[in-house]
PDB file of N, CA and C in Angstrom:
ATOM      1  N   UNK A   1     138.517  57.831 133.963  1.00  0.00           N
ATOM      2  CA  UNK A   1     137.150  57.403 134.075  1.00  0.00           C
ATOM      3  C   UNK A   1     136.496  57.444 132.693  1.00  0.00           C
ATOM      4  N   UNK A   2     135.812  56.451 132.270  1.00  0.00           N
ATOM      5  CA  UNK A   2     134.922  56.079 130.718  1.00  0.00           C
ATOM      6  C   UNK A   2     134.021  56.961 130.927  1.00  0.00           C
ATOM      7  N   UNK A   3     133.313  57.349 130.002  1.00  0.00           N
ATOM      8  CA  UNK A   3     131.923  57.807 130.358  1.00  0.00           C
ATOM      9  C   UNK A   3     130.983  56.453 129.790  1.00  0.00           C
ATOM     10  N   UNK A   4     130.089  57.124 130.739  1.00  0.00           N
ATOM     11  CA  UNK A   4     128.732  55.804 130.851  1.00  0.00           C
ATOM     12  C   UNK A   4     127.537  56.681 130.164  1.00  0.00           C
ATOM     13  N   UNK A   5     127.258  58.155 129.709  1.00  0.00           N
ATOM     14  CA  UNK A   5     125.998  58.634 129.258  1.00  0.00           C
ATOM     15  C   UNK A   5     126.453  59.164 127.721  1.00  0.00           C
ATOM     16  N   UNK A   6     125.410  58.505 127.336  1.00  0.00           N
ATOM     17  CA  UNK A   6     125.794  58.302 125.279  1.00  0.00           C
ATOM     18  C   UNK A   6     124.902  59.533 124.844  1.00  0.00           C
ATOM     19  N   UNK A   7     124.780  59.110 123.871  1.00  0.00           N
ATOM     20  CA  UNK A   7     124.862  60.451 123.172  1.00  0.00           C
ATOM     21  C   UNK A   7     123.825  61.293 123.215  1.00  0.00           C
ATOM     22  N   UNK A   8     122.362  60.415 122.792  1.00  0.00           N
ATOM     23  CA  UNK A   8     121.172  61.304 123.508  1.00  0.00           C
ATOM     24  C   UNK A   8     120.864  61.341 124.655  1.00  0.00           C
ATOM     25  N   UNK A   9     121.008  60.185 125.947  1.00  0.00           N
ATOM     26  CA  UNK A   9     120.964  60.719 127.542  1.00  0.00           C
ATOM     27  C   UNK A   9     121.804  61.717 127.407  1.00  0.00           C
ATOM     28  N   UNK A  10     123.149  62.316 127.127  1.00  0.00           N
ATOM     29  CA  UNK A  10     123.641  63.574 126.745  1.00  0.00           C
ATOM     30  C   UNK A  10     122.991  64.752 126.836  1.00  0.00           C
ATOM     31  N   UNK A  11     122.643  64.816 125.548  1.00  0.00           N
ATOM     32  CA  UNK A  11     121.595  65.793 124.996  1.00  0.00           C
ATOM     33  C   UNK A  11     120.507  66.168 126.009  1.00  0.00           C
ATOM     34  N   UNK A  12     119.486  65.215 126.166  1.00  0.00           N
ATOM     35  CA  UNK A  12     118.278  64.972 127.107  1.00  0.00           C
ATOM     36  C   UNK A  12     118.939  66.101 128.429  1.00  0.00           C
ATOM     37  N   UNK A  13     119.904  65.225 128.968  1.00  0.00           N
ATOM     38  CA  UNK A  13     120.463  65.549 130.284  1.00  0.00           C
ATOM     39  C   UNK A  13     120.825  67.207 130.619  1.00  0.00           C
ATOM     40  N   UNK A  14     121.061  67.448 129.543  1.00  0.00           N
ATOM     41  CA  UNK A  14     122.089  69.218 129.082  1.00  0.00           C
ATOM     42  C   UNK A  14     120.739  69.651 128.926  1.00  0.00           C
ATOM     43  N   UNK A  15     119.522  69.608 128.379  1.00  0.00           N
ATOM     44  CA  UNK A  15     118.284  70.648 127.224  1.00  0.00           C
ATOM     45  C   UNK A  15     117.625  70.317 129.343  1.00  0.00           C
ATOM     46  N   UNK A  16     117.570  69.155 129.559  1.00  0.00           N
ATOM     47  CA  UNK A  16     116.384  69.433 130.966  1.00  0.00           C
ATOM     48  C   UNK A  16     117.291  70.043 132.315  1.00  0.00           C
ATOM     49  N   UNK A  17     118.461  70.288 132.395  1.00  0.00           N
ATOM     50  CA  UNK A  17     119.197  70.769 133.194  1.00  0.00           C
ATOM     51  C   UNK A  17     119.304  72.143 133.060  1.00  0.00           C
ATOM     52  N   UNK A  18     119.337  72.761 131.505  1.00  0.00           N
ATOM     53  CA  UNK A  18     119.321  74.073 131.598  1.00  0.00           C
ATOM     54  C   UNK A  18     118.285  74.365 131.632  1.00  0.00           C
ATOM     55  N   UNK A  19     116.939  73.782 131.600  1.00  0.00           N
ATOM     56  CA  UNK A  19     115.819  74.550 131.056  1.00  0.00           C
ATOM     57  C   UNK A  19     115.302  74.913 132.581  1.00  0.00           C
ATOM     58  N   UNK A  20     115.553  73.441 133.743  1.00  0.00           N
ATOM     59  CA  UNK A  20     114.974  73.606 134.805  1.00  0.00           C
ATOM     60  C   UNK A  20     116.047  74.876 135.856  1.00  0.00           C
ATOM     61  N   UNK A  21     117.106  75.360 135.542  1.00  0.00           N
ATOM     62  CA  UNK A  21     118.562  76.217 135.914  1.00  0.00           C
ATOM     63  C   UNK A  21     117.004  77.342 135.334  1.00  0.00           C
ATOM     64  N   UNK A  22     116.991  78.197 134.454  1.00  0.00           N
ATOM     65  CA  UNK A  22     116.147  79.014 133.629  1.00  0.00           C
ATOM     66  C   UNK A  22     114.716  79.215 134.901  1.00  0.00           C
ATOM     67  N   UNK A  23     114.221  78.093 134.471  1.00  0.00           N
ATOM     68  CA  UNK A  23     112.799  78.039 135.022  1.00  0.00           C
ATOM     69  C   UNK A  23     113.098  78.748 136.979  1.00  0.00           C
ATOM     70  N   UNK A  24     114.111  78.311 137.372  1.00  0.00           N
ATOM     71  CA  UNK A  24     114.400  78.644 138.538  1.00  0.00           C
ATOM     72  C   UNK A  24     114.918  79.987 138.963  1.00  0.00           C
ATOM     73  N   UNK A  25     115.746  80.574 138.175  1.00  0.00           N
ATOM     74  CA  UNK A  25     116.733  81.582 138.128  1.00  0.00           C
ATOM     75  C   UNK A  25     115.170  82.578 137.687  1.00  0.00           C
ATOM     76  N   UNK A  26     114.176  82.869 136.938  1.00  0.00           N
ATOM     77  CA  UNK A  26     113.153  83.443 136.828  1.00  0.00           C
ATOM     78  C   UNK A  26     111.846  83.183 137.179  1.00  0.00           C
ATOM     79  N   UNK A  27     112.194  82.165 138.801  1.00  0.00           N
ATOM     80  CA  UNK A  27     111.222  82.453 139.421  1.00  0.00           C
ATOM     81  C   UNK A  27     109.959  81.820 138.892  1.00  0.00           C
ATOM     82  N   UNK A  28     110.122  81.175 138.231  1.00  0.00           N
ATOM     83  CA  UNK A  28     108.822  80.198 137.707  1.00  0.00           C
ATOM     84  C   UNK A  28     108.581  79.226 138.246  1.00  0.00           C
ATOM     85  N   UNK A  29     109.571  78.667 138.687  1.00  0.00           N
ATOM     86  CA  UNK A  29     109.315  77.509 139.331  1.00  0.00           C
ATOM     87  C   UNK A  29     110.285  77.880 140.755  1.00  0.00           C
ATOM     88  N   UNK A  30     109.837  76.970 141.924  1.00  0.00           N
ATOM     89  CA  UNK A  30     110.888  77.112 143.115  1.00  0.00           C
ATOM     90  C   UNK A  30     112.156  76.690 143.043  1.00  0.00           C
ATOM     91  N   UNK A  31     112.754  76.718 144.434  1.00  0.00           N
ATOM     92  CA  UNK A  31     113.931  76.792 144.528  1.00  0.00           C
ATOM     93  C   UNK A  31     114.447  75.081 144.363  1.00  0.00           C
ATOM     94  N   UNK A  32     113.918  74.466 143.993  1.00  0.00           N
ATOM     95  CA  UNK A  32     113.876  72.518 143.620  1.00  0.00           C
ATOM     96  C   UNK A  32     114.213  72.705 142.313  1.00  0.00           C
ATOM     97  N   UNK A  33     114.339  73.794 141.206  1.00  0.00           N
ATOM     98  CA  UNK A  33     114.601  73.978 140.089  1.00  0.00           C
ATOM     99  C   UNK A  33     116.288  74.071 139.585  1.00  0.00           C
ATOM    100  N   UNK A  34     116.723  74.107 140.753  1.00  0.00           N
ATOM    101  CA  UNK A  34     118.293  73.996 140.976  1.00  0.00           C
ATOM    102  C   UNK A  34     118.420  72.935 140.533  1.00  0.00           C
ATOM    103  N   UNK A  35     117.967  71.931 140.795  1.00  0.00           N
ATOM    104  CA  UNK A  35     118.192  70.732 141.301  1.00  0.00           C
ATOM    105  C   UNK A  35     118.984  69.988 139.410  1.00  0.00           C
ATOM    106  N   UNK A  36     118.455  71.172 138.577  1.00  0.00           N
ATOM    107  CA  UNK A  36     118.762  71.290 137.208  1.00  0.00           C
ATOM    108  C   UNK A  36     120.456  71.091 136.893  1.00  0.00           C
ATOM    109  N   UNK A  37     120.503  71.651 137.991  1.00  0.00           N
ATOM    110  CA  UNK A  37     122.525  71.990 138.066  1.00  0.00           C
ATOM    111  C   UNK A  37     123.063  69.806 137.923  1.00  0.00           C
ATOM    112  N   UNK A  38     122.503  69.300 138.633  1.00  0.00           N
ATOM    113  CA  UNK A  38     123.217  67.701 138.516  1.00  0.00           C
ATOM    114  C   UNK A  38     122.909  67.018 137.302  1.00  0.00           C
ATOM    115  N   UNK A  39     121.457  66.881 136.436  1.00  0.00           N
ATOM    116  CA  UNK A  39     121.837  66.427 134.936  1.00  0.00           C
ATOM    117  C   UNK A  39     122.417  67.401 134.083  1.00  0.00           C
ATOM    118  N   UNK A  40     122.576  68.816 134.298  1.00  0.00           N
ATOM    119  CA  UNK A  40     123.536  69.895 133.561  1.00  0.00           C
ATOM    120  C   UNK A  40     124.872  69.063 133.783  1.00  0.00           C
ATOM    121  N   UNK A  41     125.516  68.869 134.320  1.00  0.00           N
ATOM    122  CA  UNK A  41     126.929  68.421 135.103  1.00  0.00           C
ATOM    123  C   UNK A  41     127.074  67.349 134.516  1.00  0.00           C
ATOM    124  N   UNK A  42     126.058  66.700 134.589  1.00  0.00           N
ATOM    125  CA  UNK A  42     126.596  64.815 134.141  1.00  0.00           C
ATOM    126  C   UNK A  42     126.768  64.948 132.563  1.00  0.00           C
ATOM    127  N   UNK A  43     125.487  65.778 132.374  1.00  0.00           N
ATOM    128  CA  UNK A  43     125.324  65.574 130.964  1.00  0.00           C
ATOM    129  C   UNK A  43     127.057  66.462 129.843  1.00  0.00           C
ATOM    130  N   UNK A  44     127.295  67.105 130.583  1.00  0.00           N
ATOM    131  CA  UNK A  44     128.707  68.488 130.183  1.00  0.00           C
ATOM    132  C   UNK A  44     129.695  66.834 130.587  1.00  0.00           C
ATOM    133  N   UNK A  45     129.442  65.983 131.613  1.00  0.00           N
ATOM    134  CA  UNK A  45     130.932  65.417 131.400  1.00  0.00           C
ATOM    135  C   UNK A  45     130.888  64.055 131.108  1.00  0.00           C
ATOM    136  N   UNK A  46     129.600  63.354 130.500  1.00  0.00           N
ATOM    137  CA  UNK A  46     128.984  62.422 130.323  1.00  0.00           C
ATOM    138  C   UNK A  46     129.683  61.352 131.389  1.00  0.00           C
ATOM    139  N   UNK A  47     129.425  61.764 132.485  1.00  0.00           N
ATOM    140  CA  UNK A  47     129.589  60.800 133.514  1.00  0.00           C
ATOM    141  C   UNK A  47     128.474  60.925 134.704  1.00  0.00           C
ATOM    142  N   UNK A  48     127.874  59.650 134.469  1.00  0.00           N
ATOM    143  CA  UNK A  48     126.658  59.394 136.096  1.00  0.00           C
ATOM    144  C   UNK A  48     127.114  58.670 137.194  1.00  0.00           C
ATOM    145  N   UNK A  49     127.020  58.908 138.194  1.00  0.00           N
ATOM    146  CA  UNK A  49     127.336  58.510 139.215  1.00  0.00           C
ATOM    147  C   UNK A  49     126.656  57.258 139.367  1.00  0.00           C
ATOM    148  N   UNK A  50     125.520  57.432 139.255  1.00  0.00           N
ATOM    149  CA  UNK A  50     124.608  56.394 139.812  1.00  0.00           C
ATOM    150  C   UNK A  50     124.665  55.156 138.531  1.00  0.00           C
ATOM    151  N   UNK A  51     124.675  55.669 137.098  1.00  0.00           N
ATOM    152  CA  UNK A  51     125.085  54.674 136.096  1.00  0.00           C
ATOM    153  C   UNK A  51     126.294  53.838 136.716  1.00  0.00           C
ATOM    154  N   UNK A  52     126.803  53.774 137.172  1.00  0.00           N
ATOM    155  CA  UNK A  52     128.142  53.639 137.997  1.00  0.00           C
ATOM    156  C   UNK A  52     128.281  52.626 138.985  1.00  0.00           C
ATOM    157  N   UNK A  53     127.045  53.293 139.389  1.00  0.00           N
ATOM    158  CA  UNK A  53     126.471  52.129 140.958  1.00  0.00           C
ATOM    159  C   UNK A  53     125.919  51.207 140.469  1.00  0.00           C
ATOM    160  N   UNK A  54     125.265  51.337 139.620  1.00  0.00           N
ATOM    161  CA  UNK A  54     124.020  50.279 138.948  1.00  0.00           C
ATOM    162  C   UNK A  54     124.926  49.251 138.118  1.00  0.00           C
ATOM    163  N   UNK A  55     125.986  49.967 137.506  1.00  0.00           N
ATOM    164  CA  UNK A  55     126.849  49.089 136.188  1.00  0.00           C
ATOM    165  C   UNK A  55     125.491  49.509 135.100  1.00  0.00           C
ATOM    166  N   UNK A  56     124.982  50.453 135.228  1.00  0.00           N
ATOM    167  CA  UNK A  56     124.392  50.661 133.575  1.00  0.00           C
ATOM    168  C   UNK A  56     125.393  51.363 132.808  1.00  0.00           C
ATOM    169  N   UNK A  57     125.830  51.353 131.523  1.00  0.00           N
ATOM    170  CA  UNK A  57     125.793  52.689 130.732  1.00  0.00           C
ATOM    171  C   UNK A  57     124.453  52.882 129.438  1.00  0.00           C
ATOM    172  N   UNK A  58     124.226  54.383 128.793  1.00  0.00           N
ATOM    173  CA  UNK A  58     123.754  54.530 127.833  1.00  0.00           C
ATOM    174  C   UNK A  58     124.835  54.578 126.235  1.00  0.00           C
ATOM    175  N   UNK A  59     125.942  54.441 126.698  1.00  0.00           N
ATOM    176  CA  UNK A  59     127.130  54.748 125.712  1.00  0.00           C
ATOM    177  C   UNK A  59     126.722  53.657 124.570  1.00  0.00           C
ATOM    178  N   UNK A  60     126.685  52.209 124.382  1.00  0.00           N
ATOM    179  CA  UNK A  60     126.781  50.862 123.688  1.00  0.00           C
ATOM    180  C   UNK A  60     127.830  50.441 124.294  1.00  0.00           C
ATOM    181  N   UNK A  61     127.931  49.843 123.673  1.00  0.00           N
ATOM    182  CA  UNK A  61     128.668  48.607 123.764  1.00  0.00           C
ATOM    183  C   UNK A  61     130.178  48.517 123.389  1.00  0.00           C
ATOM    184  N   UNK A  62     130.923  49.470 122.569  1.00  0.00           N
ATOM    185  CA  UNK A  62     132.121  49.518 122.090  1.00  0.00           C
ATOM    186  C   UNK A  62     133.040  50.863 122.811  1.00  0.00           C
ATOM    187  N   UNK A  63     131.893  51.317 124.344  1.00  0.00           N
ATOM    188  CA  UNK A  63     132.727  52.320 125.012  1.00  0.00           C
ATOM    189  C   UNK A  63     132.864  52.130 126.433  1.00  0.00           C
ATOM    190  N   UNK A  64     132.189  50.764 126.983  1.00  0.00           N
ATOM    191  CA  UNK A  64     132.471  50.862 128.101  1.00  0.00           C
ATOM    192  C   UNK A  64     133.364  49.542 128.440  1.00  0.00           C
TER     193      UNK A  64
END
């Protein structure tokens, strides 16, 4: 499988996945703060599901 998420959806995906994992795990925010765990995941294997469905990628043009 290619990956479809480039380099800053990457980034983006990993910094708002852990921050909302954090925000949850200390109770700052509710239990919807999990929800952090699926752009953590995509972003660790730069693969989206839904990029997938759609036929988007963020990669360019010389990786998919």
């Amino acid at each position: 499988m290619r990956p479809n998420v480039g380099s800053l959806d990457r980034i983006l995906r990993i910094v708002v996945g852990v921050v909302l994992i954090v925000l949850a795990a200390t109770h700052i925010i509710g239990i919807w703060g999990w929800i952090g765990v699926l752009p953590l995941v995509t972003g660790l294997f730069s693969r989206c599901p839904a990029y997938t469905l759609f036929g988007f990628s963020s990669c360019g043009t010389g990786k998919t």
